[in-house]
C-alpha atoms as a PDB file:
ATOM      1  CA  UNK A   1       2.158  83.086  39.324  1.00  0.00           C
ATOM      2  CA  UNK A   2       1.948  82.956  42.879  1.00  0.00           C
ATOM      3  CA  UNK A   3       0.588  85.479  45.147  1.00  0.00           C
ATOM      4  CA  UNK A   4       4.066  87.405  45.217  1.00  0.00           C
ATOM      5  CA  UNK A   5       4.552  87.673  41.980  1.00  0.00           C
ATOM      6  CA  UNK A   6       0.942  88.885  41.311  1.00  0.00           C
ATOM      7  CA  UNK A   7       1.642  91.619  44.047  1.00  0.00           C
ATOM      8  CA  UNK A   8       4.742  92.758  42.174  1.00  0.00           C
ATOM      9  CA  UNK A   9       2.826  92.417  38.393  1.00  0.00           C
ATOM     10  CA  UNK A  10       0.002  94.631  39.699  1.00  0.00           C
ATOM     11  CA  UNK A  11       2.167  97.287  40.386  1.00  0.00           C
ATOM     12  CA  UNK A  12       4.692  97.064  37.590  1.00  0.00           C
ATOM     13  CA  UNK A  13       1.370  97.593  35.748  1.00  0.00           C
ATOM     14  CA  UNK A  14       0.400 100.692  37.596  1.00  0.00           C
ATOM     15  CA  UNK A  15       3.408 102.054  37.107  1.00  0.00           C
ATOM     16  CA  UNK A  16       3.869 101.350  33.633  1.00  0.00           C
ATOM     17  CA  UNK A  17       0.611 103.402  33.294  1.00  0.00           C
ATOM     18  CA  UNK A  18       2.109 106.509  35.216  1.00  0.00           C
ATOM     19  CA  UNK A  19       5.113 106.544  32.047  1.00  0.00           C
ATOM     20  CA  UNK A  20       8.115 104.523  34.350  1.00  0.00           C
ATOM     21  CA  UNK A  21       9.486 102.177  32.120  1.00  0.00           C
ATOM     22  CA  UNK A  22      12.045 100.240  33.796  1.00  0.00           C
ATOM     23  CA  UNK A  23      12.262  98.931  37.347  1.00  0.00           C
ATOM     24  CA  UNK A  24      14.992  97.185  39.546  1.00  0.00           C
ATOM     25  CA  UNK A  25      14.185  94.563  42.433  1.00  0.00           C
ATOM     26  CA  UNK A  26      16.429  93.680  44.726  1.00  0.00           C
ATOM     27  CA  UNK A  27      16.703  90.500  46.870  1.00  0.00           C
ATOM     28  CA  UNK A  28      18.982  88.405  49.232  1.00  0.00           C
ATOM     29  CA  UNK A  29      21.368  86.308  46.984  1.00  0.00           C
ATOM     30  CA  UNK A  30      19.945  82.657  48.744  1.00  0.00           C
ATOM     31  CA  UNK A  31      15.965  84.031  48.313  1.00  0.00           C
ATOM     32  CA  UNK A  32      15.652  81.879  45.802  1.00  0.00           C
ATOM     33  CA  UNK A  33      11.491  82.225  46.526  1.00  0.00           C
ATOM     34  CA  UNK A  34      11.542  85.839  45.438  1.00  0.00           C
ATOM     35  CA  UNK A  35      14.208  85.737  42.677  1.00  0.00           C
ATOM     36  CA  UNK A  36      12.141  83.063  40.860  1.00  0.00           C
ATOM     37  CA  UNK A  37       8.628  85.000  41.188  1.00  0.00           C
ATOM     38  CA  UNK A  38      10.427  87.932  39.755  1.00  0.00           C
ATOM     39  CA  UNK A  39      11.797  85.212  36.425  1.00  0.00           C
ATOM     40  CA  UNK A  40       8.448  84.233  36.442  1.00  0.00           C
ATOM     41  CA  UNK A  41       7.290  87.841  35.672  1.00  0.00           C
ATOM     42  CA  UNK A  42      10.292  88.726  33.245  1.00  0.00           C
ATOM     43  CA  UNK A  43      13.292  90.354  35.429  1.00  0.00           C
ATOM     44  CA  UNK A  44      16.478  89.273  34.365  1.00  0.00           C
ATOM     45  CA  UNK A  45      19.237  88.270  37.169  1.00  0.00           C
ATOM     46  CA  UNK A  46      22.381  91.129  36.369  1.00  0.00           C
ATOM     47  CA  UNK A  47      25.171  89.235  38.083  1.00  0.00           C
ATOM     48  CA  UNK A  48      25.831  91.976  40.183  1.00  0.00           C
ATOM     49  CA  UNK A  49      25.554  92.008  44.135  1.00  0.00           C
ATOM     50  CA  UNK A  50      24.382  94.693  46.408  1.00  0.00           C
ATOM     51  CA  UNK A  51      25.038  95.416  50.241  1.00  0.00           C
ATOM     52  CA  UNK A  52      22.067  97.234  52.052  1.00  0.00           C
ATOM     53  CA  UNK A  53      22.684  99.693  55.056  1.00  0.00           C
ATOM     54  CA  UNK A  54      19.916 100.289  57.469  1.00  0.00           C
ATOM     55  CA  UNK A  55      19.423 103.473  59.404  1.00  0.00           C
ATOM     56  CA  UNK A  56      18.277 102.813  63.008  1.00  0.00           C
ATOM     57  CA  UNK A  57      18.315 106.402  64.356  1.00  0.00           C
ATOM     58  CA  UNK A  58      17.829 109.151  61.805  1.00  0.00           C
ATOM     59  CA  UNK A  59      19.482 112.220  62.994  1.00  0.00           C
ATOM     60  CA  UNK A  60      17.715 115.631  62.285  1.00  0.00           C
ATOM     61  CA  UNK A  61      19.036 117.971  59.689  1.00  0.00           C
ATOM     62  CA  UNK A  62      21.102 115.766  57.742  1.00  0.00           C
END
């Protein structure tokens, strides 16, 4: 396990203590990098694909 997927076991494992019991990771579809760490650890791919939307500029009382 490399040090990514140490990062992401150590706190899986704190959070496992704190009662959550499943989690959801999310990566870009060609990081293959990440998406292996997290097989290394035991995620499971779901098939399904995600878009992300960043807000720049927060705008106050919404």
């Amino acid at each position: 396990m490399g040090m990514l997927g140490g990062i992401v076991a150590g706190s899986l494992l704190h959070v496992r203590f704190v009662g959550v019991t499943q989690a959801i990771l999310f990566t870009c579809k060609n990081n293959i990098a990440a998406q292996s760490a997290y097989k290394a650890i035991g995620f499971v791919p779901t098939g399904e694909e995600y878009g992300l939307l960043l807000l720049h500029n927060a705008v106050a009382g919404r």
